[in-house]
Structure formats: structure tokens, C-alpha cells
Protein backbone atom coordinates (compact mmCIF):
# COMPACT_ATOMS: atom_id res chain seq x y z
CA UNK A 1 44.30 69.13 -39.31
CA UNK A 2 44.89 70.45 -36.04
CA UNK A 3 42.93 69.70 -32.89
CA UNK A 4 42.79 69.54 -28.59
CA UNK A 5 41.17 66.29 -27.86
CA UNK A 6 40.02 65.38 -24.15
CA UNK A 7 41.79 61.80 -23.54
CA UNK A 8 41.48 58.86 -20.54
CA UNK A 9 44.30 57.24 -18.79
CA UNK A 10 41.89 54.05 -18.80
CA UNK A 11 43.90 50.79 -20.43
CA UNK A 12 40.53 49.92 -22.39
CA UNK A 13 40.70 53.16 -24.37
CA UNK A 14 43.91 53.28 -25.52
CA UNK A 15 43.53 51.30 -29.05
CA UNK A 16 40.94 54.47 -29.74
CA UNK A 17 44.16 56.81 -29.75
CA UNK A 18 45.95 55.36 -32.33
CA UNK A 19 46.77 57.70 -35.25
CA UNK A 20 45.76 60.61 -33.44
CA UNK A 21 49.30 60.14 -31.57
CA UNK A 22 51.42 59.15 -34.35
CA UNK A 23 49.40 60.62 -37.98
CA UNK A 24 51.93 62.97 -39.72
CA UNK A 25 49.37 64.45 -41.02
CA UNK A 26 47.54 65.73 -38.11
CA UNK A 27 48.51 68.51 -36.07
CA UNK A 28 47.41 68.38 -32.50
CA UNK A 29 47.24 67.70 -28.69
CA UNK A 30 45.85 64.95 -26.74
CA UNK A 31 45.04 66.29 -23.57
CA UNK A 32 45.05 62.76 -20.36
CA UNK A 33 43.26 64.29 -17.84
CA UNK A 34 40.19 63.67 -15.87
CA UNK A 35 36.67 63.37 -17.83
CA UNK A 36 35.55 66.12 -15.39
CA UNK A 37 38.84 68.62 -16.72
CA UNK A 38 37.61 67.40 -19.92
CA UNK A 39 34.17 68.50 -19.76
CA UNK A 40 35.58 71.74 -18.46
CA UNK A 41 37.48 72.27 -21.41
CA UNK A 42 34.61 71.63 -23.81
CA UNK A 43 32.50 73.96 -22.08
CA UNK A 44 35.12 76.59 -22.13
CA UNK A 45 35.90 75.89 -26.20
CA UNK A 46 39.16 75.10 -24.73
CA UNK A 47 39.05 71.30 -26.56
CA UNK A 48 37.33 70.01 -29.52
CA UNK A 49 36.36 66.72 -28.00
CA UNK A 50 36.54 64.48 -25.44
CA UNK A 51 36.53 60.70 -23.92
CA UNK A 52 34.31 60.55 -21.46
CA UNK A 53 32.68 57.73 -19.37
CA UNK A 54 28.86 57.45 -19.89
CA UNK A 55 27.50 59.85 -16.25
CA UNK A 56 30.02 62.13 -17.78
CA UNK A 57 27.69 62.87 -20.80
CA UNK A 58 24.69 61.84 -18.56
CA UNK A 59 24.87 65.01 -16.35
CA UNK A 60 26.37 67.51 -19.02
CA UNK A 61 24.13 66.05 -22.18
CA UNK A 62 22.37 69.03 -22.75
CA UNK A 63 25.42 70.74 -23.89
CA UNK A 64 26.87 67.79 -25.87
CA UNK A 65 26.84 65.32 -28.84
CA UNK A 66 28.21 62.13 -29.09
CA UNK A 67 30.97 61.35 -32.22
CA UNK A 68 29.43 58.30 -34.22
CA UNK A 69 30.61 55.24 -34.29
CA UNK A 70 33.67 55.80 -31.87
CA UNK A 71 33.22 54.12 -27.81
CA UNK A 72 34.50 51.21 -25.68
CA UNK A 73 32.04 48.98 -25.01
CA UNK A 74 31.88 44.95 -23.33
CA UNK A 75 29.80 42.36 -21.73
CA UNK A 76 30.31 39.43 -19.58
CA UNK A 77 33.50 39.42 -17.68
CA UNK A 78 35.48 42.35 -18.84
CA UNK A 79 37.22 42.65 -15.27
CA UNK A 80 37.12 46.57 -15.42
CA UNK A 81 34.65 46.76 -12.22
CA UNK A 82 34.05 44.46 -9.23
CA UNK A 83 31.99 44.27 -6.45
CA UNK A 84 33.68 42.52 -3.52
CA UNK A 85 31.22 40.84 -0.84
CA UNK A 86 31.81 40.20 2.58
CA UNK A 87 30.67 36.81 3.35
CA UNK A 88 27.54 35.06 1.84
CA UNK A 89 25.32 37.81 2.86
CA UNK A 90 21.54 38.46 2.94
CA UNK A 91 20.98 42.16 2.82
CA UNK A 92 23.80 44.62 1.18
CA UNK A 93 23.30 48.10 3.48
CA UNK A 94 26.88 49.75 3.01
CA UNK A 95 29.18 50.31 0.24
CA UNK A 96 32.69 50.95 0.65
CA UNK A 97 34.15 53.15 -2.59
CA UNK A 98 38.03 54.43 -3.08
CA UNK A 99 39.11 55.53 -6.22
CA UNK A 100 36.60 55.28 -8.84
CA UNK A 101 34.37 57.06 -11.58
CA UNK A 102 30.73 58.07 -10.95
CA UNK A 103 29.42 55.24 -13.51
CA UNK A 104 31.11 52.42 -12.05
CA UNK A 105 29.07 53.77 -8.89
CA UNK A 106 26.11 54.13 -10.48
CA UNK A 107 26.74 50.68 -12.32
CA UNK A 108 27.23 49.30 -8.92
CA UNK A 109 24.30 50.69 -7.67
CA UNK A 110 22.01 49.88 -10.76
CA UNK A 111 23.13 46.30 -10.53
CA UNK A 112 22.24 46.15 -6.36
CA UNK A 113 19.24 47.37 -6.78
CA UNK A 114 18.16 45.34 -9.86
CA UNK A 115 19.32 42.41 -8.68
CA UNK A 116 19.76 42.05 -5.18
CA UNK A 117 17.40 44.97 -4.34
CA UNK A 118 19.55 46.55 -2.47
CA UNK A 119 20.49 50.68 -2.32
CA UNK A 120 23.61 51.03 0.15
CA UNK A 121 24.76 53.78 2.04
CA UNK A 122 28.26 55.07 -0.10
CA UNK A 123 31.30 54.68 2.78
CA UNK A 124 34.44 56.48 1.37
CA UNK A 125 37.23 54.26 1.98
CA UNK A 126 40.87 54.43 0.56
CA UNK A 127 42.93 50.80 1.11
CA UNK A 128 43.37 47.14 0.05
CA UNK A 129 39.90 45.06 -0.12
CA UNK A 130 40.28 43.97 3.23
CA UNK A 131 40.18 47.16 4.82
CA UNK A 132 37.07 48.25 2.74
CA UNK A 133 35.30 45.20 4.06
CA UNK A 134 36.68 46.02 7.35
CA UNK A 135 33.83 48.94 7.05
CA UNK A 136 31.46 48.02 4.47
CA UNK A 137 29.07 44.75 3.37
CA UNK A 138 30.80 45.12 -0.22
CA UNK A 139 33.36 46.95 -2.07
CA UNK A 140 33.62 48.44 -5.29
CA UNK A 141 36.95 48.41 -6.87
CA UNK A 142 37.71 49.44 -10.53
CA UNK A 143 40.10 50.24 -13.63
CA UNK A 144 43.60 49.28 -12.85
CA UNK A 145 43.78 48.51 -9.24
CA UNK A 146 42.43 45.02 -10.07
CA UNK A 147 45.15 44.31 -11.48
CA UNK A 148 47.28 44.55 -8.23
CA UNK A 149 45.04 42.45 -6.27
CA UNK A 150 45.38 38.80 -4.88
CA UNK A 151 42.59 37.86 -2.32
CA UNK A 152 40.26 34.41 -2.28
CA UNK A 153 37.36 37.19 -1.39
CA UNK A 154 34.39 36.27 -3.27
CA UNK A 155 33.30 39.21 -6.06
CA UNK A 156 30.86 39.73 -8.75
CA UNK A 157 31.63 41.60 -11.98
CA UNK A 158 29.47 44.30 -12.16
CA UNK A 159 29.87 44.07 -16.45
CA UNK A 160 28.76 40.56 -16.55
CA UNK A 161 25.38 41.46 -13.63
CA UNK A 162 24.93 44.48 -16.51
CA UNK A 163 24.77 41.58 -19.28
CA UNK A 164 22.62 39.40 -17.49
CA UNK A 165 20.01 41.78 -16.21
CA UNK A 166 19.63 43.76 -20.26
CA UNK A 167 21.33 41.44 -22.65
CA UNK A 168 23.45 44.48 -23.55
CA UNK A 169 26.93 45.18 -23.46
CA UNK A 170 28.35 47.79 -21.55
CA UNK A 171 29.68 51.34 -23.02
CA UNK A 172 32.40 51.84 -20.78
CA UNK A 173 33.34 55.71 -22.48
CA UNK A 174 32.96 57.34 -26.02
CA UNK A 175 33.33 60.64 -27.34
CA UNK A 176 31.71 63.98 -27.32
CA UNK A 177 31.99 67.18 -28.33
CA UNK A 178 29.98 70.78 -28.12
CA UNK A 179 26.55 70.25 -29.65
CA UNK A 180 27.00 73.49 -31.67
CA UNK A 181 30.69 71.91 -33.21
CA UNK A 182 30.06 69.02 -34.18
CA UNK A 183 33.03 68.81 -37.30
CA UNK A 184 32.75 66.00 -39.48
CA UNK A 185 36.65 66.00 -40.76
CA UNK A 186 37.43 65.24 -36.97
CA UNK A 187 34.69 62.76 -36.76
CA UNK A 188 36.53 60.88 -39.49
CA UNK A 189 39.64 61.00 -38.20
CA UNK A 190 38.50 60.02 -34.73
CA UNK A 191 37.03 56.40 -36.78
CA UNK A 192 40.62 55.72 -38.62
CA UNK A 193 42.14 55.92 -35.57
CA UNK A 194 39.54 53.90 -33.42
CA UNK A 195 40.02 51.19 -37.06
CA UNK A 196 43.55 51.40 -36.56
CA UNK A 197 43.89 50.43 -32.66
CA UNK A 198 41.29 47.78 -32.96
CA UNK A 199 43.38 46.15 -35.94
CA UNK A 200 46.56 46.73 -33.93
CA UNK A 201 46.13 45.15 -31.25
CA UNK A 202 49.04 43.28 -30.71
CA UNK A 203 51.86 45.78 -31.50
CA UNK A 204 49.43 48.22 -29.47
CA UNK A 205 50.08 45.88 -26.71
CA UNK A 206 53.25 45.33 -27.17
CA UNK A 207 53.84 48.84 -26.83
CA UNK A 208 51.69 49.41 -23.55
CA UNK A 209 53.42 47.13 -21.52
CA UNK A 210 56.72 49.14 -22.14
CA UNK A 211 55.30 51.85 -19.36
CA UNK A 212 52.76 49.17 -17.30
CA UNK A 213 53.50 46.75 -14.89
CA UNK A 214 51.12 43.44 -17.22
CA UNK A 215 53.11 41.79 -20.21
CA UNK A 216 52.04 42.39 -23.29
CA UNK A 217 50.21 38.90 -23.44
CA UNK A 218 48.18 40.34 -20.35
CA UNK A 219 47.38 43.62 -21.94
CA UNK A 220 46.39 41.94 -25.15
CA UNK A 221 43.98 39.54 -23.36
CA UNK A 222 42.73 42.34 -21.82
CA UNK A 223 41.62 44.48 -24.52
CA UNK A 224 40.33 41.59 -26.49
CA UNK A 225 37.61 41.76 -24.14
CA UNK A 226 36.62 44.82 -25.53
CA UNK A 227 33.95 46.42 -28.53
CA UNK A 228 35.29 49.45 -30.38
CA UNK A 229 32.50 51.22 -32.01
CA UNK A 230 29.42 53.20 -30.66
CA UNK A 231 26.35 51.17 -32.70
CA UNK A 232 22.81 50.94 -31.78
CA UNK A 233 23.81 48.36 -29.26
CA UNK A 234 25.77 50.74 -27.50
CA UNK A 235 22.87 53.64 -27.94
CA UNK A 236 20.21 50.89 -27.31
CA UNK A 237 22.84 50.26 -23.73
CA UNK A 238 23.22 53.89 -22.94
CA UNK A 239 19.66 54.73 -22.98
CA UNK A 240 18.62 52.07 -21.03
CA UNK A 241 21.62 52.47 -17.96
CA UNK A 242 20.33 56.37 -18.17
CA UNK A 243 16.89 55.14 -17.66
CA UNK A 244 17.93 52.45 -14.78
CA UNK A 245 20.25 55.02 -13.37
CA UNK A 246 17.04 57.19 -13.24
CA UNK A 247 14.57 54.62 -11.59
CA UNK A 248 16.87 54.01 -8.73
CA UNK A 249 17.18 57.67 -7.52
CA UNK A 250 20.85 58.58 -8.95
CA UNK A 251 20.32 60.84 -12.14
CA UNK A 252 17.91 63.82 -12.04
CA UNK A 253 15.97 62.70 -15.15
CA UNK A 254 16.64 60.56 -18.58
CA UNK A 255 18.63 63.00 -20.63
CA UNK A 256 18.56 62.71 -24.96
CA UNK A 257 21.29 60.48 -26.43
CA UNK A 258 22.29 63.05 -29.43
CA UNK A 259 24.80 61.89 -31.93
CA UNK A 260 26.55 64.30 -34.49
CA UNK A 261 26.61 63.88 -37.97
């Protein structure tokens, strides 16, 4: 089978790669790039699918369908997005941002205004947490820079405020295609592979570390913390961070959660 799939840098996806980067029996390209290039492609019928975040599919959805069964998901501390506070304060009006996707805004913004009711001003900043905090009440700080960073400055994980507030996990990406292509052979293959990284784990970790700066214990911790599958959890999750992310001003309106099959 031959195919151009749309894949994420992210650390929590790679287990959904498996076989699709090793299969003899497939013939294709995994495309690492952004989940905006990705979206491109689709859109262009330059890719077959893709591996986006969730306000990936949320702004495009009326051009796409989501491949069954196949997504990242996880609740309480997952440690893929933080929300660093300066000092014990009363009323959150800034928010400094560097390097991160639109959801894990949005997330950060859902969870401030569910919870603390709170709807800062965004303040672009690029530097360590201190310098954020230099020019913000909080900073949001994501994917793998956590892992680089050693400060006593007290955080909240945005996952585990997701958890609390709807009792849901949260689906960190999953896959989509062109709602006119949905192909069920790919579909398939994208589930064996998804199998085969979840039940790999360890070797998959093992091999990881070889081009990351964690050990392989570290890595394997890591993705431990993680669901793969796309079940009604996860569609019960998306619908209802579409329809949060909707209340508080930051999507246009509640798109349709279509899945192919």
C-alpha cells in the first residue's frame, strides 16, 4: 500500500507511528511537519492523512473526517502543558505564550476562564519562565520544553484542571483525512500501527532516547501517561472542549465531530 501521511514531532505521538515506519509491506512517506503544513497538504490532495492537534480539525472540520479509533489522549498530570503563576495571585489579566500550539492556548484559556474566571490578554514572549513572568501574571509552556526546565515556580497542569472541571481525558491529537477520501485499507493500517506502539512501549522507548536528551526510563514513564485510541471518551472530550472553546469567545461556532468509516 502506498501512502503520504501528515506526522507530529510531539514525543506523545510517536508509539502511533509504529509500522507505518518500519512495515515491509507498505510503501510510503511520513511527512514531520507542522499540523498547519499538514492541513495544507490535505487540502491540496497532496497527503492522505494527517496528525493533527484538536483546533487543527476545529477550524478546518468542515473539510475533514476523523480516522476511528486512532488519537492520543490523557488526564490528570500528563505534564504536556503548564501554566506557570506568578505569585499567589487574585486576578490572572496577562498571559505570556512562546512556542506553543493553538489548543494548548485555547486549553489554557478554557481552563482560566472555567476555573479561575479569568480571560487574559495573550503577551508573546520567547525565554526561560522567568522572563515570561517578568511580563505576564502566568505563563504557558508546553511539549518538550518542560522537560528542560528547573524552577521552584509554582504551576498548574492545564491536563489535570481539564480532568477536574469535565471528568474527561484530554485528546491531545488524532487523525484526519479529506471528508470525500476517507479509505478504509489505510484506516486499518493506521490501527495496527497505533496496536503496535502502544504494545511496544518499551523497545519504542528504548529507541527514542537514542536521538533525545531523557533516558529511556524517562521516555517510557512518559508515554505511560498516555491513551491510544479515539473512543467515545475522546469524542464525548472533543465535543465538549469545542463547545467550551466556543462559550469563552475563541472558536467561531461548535463545528460536527465526523468520523470515517
Amino acid at each position: 500500500m502506498k501512502f503520504r501521511i501528515g506526522a507530529l514531532h510531539d514525543l506523545p505521538t510517536q508509539p502511533l507511528y509504529r509500522t507505518l515506519k518500519s512495515s515491509p509491506d507498505i510503501s510510503g512517506e511520513l511527512l514531520f511537519d507542522t499540523p498547519a503544513a499538514h492541513i495544507d497538504r490535505l487540502m491540496s490532495k497532496e497527503s492522505d492523512a494527517a496528525f493533527v492537534h484538536p483546533m487543527d480539525y476545529g477550524i478546518n472540520s468542515s473539510d475533514l473526517i476523523i480516522y476511528p479509533g486512532v488519537g492520543v489522549s490523557a488526564a490528570g498530570f500528563a505534564g504536556i502543558a503548564r501554566l506557570y503563576l506568578r505569585g499567589d495571585l487574585q486576578e490572572i489579566t496577562t498571559m505570556a505564550v512562546g512556542t506553543v500550539t493553538t489548543t494548548e492556548v485555547v486549553l489554557a484559556r478554557v481552563v482560566l476562564g472555567e476555573k479561575y474566571d479569568s480571560a487574559p490578554t495573550i503577551v508573546p514572549v520567547i525565554g526561560s519562565v522567568d522572563a515570561m513572568l517578568a511580563k505576564a501574571d502566568c505563563a504557558l509552556v508546553a511539549g518538550e520544553s518542560l522537560y528542560s526546565i528547573r524552577t521552584n515556580v509554582p504551576f498548574i497542569d492545564l491536563v489535570d484542571e481539564w480532568s477536574d472541571i469535565t471528568e474527561l481525558p484530554f485528546v491531545h491529537s488524532m487523525c484526519v483525512g479529506r471528508s470525500e477520501s476517507f479509505d478504509k485499507q489505510l484506516s486499518d493500517l493506521l490501527i495496527v500501527s497505533q496496536e503496535s506502539g502502544k504494545n511496544e512501549l518499551r523497545t519504542l522507548s528504548d529507541e527514542l532516547s537514542k536521538d533525545r536528551s531523557q533516558s529511556p526510563d524517562e521516555i517510557y514513564e512518559f508515554l505511560s501517561h498516555f491513551t491510544y485510541s479515539f473512543d467515545e471518551q475522546s469524542h464525548e472530550s472533543l465535543e465538549t472542549f469545542f463547545q467550551l472553546a466556543f462559550f469563552h469567545g475563541l472558536l467561531g461556532d461548535v463545528p460536527d465531530i465526523l468520523i470515517g468509516g
